[in-house]
C-alpha atoms as a PDB file:
ATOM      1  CA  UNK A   1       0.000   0.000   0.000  1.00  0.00           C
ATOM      2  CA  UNK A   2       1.517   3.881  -0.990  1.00  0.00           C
ATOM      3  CA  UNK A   3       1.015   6.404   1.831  1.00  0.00           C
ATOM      4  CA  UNK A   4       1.050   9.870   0.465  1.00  0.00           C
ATOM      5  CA  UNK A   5       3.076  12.133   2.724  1.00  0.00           C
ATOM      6  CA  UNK A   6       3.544  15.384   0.853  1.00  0.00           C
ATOM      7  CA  UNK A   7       2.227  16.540  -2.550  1.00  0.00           C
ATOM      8  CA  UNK A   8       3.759  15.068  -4.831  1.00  0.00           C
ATOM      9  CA  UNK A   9       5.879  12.711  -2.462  1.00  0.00           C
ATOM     10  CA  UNK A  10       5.137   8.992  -1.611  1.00  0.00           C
ATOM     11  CA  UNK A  11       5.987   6.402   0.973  1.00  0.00           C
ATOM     12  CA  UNK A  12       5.436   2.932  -0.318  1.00  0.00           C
ATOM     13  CA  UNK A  13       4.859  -0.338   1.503  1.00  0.00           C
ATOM     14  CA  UNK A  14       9.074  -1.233   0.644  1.00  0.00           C
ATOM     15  CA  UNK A  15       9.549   2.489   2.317  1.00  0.00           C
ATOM     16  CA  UNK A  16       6.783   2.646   4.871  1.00  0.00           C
ATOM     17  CA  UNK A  17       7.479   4.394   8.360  1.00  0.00           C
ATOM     18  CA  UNK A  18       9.422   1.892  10.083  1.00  0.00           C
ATOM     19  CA  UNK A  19       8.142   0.665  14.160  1.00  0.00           C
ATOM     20  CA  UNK A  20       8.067   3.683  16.332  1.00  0.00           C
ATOM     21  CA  UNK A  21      11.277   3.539  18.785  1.00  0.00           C
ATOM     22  CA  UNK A  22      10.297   6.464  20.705  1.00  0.00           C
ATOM     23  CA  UNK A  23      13.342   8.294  20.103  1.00  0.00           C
ATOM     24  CA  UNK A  24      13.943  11.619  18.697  1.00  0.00           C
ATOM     25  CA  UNK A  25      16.978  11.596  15.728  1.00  0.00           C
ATOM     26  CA  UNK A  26      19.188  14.761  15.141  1.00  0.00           C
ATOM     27  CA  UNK A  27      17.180  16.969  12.763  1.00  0.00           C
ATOM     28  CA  UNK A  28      13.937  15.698  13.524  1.00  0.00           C
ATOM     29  CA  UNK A  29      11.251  16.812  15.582  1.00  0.00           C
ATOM     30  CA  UNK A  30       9.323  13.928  17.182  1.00  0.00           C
ATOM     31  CA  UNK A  31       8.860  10.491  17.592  1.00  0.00           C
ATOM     32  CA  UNK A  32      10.295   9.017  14.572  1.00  0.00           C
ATOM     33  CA  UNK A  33       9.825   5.325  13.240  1.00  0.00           C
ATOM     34  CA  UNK A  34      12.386   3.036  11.591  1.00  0.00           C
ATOM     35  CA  UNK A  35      15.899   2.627  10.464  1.00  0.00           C
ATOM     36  CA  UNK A  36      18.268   5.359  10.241  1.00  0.00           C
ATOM     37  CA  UNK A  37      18.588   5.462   5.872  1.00  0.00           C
ATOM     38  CA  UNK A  38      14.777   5.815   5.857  1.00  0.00           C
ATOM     39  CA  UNK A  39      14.762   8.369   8.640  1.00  0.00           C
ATOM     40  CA  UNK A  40      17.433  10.491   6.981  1.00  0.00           C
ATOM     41  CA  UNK A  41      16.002  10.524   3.617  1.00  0.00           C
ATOM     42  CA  UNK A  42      12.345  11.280   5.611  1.00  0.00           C
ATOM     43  CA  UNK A  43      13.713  13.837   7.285  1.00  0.00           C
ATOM     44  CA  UNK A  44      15.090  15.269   3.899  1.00  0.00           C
ATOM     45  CA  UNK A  45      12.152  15.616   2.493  1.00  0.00           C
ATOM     46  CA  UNK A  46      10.235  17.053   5.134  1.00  0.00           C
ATOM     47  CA  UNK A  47      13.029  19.822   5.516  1.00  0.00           C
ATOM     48  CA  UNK A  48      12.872  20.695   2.233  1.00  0.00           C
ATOM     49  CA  UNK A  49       9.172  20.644   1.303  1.00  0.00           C
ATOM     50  CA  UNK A  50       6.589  23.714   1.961  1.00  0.00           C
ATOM     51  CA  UNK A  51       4.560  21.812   3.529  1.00  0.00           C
ATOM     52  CA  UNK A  52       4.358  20.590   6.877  1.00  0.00           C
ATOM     53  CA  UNK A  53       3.475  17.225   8.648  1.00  0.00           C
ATOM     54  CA  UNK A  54       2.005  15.993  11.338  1.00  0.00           C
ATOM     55  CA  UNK A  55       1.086  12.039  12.214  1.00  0.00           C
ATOM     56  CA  UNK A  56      -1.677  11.533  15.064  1.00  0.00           C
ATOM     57  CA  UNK A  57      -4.305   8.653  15.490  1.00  0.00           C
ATOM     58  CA  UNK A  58      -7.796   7.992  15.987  1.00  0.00           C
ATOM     59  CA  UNK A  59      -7.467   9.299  19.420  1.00  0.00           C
ATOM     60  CA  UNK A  60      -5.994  12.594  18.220  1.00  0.00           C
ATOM     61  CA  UNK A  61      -2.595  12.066  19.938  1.00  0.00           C
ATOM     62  CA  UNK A  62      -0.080  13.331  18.068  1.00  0.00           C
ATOM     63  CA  UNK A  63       2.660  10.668  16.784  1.00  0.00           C
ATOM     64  CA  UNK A  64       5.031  12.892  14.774  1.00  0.00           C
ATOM     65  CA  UNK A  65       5.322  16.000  13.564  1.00  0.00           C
ATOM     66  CA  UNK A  66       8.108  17.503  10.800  1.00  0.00           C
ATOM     67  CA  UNK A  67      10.764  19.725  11.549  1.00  0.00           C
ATOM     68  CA  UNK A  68       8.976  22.388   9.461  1.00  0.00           C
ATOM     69  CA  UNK A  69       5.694  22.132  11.617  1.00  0.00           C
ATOM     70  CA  UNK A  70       7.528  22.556  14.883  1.00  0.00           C
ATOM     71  CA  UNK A  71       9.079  25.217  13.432  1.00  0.00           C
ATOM     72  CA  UNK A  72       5.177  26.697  12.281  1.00  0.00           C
ATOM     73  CA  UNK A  73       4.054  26.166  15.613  1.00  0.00           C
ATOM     74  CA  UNK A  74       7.075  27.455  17.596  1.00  0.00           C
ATOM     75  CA  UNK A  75       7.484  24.285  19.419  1.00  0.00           C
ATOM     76  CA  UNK A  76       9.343  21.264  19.913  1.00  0.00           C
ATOM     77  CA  UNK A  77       6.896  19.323  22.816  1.00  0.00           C
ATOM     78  CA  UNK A  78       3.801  18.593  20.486  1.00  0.00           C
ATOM     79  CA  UNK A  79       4.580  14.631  20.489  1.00  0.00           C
ATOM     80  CA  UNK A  80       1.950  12.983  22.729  1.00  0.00           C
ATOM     81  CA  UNK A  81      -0.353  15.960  23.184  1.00  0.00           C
ATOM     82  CA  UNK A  82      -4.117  15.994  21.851  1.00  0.00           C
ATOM     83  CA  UNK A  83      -4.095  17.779  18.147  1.00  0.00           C
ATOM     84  CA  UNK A  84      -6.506  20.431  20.201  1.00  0.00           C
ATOM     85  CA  UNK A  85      -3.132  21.840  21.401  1.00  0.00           C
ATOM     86  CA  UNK A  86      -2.740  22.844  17.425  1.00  0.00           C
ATOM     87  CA  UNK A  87      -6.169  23.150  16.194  1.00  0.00           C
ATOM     88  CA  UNK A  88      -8.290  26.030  16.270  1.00  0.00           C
ATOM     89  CA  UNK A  89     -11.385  24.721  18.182  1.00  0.00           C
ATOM     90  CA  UNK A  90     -14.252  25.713  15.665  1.00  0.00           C
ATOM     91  CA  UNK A  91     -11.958  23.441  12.808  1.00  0.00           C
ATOM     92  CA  UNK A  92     -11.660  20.107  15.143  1.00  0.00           C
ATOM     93  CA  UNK A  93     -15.393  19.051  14.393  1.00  0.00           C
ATOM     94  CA  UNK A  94     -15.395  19.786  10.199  1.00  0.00           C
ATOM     95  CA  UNK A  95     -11.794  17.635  10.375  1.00  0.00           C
ATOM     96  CA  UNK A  96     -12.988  15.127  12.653  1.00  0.00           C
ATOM     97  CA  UNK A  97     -15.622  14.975   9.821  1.00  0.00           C
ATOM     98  CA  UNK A  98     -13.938  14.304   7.463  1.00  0.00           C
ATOM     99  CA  UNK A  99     -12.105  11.964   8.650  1.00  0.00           C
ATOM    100  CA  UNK A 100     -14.976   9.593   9.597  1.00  0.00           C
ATOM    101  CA  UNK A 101     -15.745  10.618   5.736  1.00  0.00           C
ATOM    102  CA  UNK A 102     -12.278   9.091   4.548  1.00  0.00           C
ATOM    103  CA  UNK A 103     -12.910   6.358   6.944  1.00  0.00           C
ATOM    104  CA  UNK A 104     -15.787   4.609   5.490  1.00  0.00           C
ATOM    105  CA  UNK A 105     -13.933   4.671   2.070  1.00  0.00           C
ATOM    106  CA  UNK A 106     -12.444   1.504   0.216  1.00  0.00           C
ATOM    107  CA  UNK A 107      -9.311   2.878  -0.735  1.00  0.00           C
ATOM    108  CA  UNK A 108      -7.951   5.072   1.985  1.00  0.00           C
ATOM    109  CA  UNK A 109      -4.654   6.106   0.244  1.00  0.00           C
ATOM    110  CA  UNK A 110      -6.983   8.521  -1.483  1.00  0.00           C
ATOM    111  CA  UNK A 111      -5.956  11.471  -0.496  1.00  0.00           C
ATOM    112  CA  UNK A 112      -8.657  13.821   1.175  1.00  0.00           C
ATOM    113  CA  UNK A 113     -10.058  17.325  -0.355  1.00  0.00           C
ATOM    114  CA  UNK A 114      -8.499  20.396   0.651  1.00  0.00           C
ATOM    115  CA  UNK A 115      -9.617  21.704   3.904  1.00  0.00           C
ATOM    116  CA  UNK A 116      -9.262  25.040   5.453  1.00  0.00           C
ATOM    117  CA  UNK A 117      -8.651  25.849   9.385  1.00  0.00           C
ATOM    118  CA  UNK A 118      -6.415  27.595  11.750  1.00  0.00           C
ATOM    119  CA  UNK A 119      -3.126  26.374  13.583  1.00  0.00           C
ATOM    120  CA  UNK A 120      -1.804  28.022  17.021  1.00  0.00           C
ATOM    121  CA  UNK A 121       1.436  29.616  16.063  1.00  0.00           C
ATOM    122  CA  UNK A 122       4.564  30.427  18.705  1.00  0.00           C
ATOM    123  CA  UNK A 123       2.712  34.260  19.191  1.00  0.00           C
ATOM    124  CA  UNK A 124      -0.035  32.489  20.122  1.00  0.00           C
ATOM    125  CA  UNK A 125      -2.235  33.688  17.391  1.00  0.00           C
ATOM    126  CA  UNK A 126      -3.655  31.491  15.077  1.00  0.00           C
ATOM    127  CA  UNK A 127      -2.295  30.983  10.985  1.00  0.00           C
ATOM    128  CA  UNK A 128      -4.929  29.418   8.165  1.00  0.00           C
ATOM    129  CA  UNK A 129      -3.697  27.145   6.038  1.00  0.00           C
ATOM    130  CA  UNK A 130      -4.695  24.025   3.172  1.00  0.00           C
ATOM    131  CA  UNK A 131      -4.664  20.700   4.999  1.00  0.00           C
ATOM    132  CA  UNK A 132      -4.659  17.105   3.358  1.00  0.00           C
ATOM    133  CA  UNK A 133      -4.136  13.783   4.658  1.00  0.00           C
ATOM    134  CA  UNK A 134      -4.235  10.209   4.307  1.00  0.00           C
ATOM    135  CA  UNK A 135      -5.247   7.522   6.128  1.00  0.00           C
ATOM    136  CA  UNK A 136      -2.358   4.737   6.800  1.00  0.00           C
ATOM    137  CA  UNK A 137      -2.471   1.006   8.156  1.00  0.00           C
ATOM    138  CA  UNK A 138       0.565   1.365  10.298  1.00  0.00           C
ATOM    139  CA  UNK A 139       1.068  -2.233  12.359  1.00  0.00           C
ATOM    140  CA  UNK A 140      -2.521  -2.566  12.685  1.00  0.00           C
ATOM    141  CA  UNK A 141      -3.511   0.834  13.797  1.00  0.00           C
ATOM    142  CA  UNK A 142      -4.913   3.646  11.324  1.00  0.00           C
ATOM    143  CA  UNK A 143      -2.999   6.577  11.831  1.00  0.00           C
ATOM    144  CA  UNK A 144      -4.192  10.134  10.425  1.00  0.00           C
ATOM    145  CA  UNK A 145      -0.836  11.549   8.146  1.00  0.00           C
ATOM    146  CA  UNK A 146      -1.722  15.027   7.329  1.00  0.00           C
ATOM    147  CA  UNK A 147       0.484  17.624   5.088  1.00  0.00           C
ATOM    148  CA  UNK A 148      -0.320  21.212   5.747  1.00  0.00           C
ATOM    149  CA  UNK A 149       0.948  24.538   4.238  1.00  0.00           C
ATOM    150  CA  UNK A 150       0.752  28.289   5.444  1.00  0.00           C
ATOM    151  CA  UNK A 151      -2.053  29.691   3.439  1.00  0.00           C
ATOM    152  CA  UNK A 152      -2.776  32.819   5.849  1.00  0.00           C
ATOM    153  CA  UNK A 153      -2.119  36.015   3.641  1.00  0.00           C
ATOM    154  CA  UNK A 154      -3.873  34.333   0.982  1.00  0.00           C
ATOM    155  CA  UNK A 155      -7.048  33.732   2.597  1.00  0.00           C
ATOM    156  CA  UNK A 156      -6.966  37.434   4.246  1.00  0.00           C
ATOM    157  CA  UNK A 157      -6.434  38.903   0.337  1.00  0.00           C
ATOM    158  CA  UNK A 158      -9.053  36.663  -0.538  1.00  0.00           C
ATOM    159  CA  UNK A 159     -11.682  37.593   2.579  1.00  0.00           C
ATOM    160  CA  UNK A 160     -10.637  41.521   1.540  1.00  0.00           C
ATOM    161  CA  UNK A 161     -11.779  41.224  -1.707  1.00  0.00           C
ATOM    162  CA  UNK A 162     -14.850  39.683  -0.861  1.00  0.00           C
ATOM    163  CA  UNK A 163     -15.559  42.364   1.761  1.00  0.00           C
ATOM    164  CA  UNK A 164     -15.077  44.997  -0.446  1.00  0.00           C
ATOM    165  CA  UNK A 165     -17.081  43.332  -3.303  1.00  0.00           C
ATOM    166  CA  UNK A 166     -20.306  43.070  -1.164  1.00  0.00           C
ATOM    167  CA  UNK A 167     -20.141  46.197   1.003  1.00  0.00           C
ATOM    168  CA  UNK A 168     -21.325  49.486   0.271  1.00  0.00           C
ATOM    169  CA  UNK A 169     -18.301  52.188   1.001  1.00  0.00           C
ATOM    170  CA  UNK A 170     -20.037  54.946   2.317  1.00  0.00           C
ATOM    171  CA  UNK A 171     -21.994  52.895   5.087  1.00  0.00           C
ATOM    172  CA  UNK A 172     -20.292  49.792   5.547  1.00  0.00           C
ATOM    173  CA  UNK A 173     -23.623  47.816   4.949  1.00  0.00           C
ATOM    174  CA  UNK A 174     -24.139  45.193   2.534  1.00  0.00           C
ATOM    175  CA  UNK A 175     -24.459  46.066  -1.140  1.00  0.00           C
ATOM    176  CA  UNK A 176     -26.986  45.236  -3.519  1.00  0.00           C
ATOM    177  CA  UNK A 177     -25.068  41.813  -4.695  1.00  0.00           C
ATOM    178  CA  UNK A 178     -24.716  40.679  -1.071  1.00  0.00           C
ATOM    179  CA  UNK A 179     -28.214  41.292  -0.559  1.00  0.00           C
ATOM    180  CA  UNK A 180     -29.196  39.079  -3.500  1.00  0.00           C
ATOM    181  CA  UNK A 181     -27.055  36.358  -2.266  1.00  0.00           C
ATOM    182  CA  UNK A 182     -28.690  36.295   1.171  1.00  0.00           C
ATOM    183  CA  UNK A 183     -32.625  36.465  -0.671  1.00  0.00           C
ATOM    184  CA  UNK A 184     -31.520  33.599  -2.872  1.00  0.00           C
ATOM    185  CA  UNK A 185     -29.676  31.476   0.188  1.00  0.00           C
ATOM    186  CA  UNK A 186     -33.142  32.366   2.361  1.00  0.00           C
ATOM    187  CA  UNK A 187     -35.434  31.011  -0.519  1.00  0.00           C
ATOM    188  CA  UNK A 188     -33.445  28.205  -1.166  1.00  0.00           C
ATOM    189  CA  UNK A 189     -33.622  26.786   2.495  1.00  0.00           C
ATOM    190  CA  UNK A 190     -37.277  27.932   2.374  1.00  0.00           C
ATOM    191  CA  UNK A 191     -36.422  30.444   5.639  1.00  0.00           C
ATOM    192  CA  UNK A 192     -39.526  32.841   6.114  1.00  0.00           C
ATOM    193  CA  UNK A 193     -38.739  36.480   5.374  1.00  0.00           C
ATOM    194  CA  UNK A 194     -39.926  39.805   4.213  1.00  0.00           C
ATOM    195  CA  UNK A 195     -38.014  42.535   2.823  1.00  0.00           C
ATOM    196  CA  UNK A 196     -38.544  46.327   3.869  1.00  0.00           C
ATOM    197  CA  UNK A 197     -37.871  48.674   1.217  1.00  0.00           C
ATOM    198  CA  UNK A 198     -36.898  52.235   2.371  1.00  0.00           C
ATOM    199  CA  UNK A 199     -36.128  55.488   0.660  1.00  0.00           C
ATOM    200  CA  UNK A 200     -35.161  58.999   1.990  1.00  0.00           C
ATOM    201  CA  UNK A 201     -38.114  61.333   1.094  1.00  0.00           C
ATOM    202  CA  UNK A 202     -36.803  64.389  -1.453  1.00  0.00           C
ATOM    203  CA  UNK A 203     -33.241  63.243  -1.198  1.00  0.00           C
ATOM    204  CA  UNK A 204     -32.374  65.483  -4.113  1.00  0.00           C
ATOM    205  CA  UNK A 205     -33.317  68.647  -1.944  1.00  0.00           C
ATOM    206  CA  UNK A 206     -30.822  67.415   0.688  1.00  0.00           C
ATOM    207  CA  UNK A 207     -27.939  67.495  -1.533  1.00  0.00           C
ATOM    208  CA  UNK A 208     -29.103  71.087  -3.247  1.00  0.00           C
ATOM    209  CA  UNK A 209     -29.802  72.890   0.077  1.00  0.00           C
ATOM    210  CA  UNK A 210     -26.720  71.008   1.922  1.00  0.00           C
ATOM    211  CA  UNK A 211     -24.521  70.001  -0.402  1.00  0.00           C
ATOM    212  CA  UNK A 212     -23.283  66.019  -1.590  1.00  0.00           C
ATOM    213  CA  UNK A 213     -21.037  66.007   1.455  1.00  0.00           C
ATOM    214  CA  UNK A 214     -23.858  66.822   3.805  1.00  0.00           C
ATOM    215  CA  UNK A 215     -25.774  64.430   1.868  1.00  0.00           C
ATOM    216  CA  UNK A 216     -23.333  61.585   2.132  1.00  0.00           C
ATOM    217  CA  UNK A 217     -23.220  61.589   6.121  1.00  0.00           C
ATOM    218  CA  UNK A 218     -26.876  62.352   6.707  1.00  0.00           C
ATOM    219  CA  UNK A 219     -27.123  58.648   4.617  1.00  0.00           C
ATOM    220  CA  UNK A 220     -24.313  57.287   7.199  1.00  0.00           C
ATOM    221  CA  UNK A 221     -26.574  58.931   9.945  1.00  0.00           C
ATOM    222  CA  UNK A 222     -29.761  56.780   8.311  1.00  0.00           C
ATOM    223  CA  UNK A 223     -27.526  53.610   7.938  1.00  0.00           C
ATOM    224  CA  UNK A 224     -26.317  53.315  11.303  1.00  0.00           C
ATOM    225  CA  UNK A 225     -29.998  54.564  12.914  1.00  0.00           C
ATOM    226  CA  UNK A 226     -31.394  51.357  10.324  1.00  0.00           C
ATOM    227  CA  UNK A 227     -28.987  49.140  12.300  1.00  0.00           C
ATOM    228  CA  UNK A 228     -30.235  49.883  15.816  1.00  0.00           C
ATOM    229  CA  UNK A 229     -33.781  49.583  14.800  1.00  0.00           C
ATOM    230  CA  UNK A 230     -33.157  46.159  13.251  1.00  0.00           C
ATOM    231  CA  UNK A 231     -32.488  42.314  15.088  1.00  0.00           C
ATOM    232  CA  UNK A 232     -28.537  41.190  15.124  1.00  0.00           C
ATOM    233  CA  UNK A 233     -29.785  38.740  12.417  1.00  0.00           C
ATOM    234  CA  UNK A 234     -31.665  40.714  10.155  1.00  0.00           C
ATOM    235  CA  UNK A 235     -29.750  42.274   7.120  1.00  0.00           C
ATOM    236  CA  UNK A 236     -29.251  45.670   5.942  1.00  0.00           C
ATOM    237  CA  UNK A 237     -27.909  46.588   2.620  1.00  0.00           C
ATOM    238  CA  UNK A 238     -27.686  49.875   0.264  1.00  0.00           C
ATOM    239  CA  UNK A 239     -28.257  50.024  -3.088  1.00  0.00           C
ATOM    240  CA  UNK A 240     -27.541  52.817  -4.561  1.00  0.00           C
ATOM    241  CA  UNK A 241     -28.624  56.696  -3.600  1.00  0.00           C
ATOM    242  CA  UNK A 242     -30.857  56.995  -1.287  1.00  0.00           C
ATOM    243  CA  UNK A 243     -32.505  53.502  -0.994  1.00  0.00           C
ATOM    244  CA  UNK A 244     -31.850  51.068   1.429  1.00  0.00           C
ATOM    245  CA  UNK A 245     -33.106  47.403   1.964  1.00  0.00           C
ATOM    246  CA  UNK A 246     -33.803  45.279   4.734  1.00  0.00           C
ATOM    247  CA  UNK A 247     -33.981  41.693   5.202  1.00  0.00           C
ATOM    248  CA  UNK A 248     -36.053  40.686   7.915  1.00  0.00           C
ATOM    249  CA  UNK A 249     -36.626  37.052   8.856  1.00  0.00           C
ATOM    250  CA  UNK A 250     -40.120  36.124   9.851  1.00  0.00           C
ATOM    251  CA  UNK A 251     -43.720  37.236   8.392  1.00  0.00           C
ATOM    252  CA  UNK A 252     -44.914  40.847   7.762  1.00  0.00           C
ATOM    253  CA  UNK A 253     -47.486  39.687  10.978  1.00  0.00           C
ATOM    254  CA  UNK A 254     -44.883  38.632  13.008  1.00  0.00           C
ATOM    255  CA  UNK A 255     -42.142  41.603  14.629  1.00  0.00           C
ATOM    256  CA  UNK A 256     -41.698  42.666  11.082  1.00  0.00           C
ATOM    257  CA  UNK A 257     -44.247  45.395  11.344  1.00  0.00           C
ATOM    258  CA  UNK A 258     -42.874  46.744  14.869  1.00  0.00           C
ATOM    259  CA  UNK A 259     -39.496  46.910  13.857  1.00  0.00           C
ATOM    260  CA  UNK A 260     -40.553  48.958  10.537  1.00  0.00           C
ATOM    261  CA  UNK A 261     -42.299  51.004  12.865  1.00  0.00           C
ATOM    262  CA  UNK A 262     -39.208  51.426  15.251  1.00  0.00           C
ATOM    263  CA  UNK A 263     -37.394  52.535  11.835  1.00  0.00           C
ATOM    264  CA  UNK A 264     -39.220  55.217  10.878  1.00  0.00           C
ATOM    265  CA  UNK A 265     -39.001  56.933  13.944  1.00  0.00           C
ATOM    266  CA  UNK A 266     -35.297  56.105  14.461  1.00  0.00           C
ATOM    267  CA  UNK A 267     -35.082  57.941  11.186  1.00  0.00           C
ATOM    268  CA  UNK A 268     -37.307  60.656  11.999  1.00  0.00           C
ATOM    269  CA  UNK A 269     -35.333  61.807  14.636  1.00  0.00           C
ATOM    270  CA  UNK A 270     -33.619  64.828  14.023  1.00  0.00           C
ATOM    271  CA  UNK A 271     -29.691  65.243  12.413  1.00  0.00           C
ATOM    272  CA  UNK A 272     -27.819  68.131  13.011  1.00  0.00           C
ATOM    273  CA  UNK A 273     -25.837  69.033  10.079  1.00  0.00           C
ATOM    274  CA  UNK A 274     -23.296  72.261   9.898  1.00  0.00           C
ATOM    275  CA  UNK A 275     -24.701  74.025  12.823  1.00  0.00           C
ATOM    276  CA  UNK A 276     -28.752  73.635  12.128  1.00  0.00           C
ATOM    277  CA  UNK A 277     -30.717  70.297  13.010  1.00  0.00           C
ATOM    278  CA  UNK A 278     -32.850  68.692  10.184  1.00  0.00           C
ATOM    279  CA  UNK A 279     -35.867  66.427  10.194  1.00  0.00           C
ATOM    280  CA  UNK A 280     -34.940  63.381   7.667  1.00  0.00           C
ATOM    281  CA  UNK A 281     -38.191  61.788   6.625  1.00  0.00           C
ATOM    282  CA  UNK A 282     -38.508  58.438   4.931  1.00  0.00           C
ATOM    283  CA  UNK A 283     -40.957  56.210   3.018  1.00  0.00           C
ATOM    284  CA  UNK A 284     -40.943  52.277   3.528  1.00  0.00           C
ATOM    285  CA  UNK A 285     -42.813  49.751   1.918  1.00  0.00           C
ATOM    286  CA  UNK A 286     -42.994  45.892   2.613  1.00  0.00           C
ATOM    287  CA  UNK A 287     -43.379  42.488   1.192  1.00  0.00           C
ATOM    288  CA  UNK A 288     -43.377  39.360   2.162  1.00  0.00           C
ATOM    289  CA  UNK A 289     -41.499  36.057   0.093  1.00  0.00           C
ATOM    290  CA  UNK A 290     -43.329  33.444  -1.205  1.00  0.00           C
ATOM    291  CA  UNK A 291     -42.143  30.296  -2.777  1.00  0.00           C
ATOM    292  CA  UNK A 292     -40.838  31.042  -6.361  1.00  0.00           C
ATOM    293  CA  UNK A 293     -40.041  34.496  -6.056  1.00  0.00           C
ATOM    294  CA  UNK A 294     -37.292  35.834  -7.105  1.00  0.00           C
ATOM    295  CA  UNK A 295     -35.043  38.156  -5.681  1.00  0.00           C
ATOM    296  CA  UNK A 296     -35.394  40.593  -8.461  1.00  0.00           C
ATOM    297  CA  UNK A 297     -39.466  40.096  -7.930  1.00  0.00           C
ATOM    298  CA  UNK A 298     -39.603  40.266  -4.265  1.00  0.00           C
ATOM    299  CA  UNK A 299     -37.606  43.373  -4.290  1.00  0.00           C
ATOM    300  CA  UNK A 300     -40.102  45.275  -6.980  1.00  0.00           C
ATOM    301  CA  UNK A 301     -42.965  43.930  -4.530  1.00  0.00           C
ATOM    302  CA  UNK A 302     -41.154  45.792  -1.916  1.00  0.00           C
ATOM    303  CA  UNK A 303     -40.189  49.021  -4.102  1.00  0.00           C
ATOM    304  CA  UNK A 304     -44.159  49.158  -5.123  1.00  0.00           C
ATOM    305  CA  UNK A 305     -45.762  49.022  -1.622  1.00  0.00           C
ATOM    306  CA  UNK A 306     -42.545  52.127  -0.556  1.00  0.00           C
ATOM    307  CA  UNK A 307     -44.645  53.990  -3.215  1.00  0.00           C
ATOM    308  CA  UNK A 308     -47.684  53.600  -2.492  1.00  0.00           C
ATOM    309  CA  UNK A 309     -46.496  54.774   0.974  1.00  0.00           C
ATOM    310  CA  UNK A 310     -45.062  57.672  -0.802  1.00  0.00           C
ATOM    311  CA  UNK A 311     -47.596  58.984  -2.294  1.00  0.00           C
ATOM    312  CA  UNK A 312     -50.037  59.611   0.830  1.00  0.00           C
ATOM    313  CA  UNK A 313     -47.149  61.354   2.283  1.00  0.00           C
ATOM    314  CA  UNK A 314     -45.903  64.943   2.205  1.00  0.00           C
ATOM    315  CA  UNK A 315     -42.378  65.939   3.046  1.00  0.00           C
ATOM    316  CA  UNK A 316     -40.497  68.230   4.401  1.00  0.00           C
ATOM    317  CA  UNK A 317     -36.908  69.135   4.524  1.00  0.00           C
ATOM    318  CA  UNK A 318     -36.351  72.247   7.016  1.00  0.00           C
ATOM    319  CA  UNK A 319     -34.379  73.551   9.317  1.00  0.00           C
ATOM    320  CA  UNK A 320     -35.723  73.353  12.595  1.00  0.00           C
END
């Protein structure tokens, strides 16, 4: 049987990990199995590799770990403890997963999919990176044989571009593509919800008597009023001008109608601007999903009840 070590690097059943001794070898970190030619050339190509690798078993004791991943971790004593001591909590259960996963296969020198998770470092903090690993027959007892590498700066690059791909830059609240991606995950696991459309009444007067700046932060002063008025879970998003969105979870009956209310008087409340206080009024309407809508649909649902509410109302923008 071949036991995959390292991308691209091999251990066959002629070359396997020899019978643990319980020793630790110059240049190696760890328990180490087997003669000394086998060790050396082991140790080789763990030194040299980007990866790093770490042995434990079934009970998550940790067997063996490469130079290179004592060196990640900033320390030599991880031989014998629980892989808890390395793991990021939150990433022990989707392993431990996936390892029952790799378990129940036929052919366990198939090595496993990529997975993501975190790894206590010497500062204490904790680095992502790409694990895989393989599950190896060694004298009778399966042993875990994993082969990480440092992925952090990556996956922070990666998480920034997301973030700024889905958030609006003058409020910091979702933008109209995240909002479409939380209506479409909420229909497709059939998650009751309504969505409150709300605009700022005579926006356009704003910006001529006040200026664009003034216009800009009495929308940050409506974005962050929203988010009070609104549940943790609930989602607010801007799309563009002077309309904003809000995903709330449950049924126009249900606290959906209170918390609209609760809105439009955080709203109403007055924003002092360049010395004099204006009223900001606003005009909301609100639908509720139904199976089969669309994101695009429930949204115009929305944008036609805010106005209807528009029209019964009058506005004012005026100093106070």
């Amino acid at each position: 049987m071949a036991h995959f070590v390292a991308d691209g690097m091999w251990v066959t059943a002629d070359e396997q990990l020899p019978e643990k001794t319980g020793r630790s070898t110059d240049g190696v970190t760890g328990e180490m199995l087997g003669d000394a030619q086998t060790t050396a050339r082991f140790d080789a190509i763990t030194t040299l590799i980007p990866e790093f690798v770490v042995i434990y078993g079934l009970d998550s004791v940790i067997r063996w770990v490469s130079n290179s991943a004592a060196r990640f971790a900033g320390r030599s004593d991880l031989v014998g403890k629980r892989t808890d001591v390395l793991v990021h909590p939150e990433d022990i259960k989707p392993l431990s997963r996936l390892v029952a996963e790799q378990l129940r296969n036929t052919d366990r020198s198939i090595p496993s999919p990529l997975i993501l998770g975190r790894v206590k470092v010497a500062s204490g903090s904790w680095r992502w990176v790409e694990t895989t690993f393989v599950l190896a027959d060694v004298n009778g007892e399966i042993e875990i044989i994993t082969t990480s590498r440092d992925c952090h700066d990556r996956k922070l690059a990666t998480d920034r571009l997301i973030e700024q791909a889905s958030i609006d830059d003058l409020t910091g609240l979702a933008n109209r593509h995240a909002l479409i991606a939380t209506l479409e995950d909420l229909a497709l696991k059939h998650v009751p919800h309504c969505l409150l459309f709300c605009d700022i009444d005579d926006f356009k007067a704003i910006n001529d008597q006040m200026g664009h700046r003034s216009g800009d932060l009495v929308l940050q002063h409506v974005a962050r009023r929203i988010q009070c008025a609104v549940r943790p879970n609930d989602v607010v998003a801007r799309i563009g001008g002077d309309e904003f969105l809000i995903v709330l979870l449950g049924s126009v009956a249900g606290d959906a109608r209170a918390i609209t209310l609760r809105i439009v008087e955080s709203i109403a409340y007055p924003v002092e601007l360049g010395g004099s206080t204006y009223k900001v009024k606003a005009s909301l309407g609100i639908a509720q999903a139904k199976r089969g809508m669309t994101p695009e649909e429930l949204i115009d649902a929305a944008d036609a009840e805010m106005y209807a509410s528009k029209r019964q109302r009058k506005t004012e923008y005026s100093p106070l």
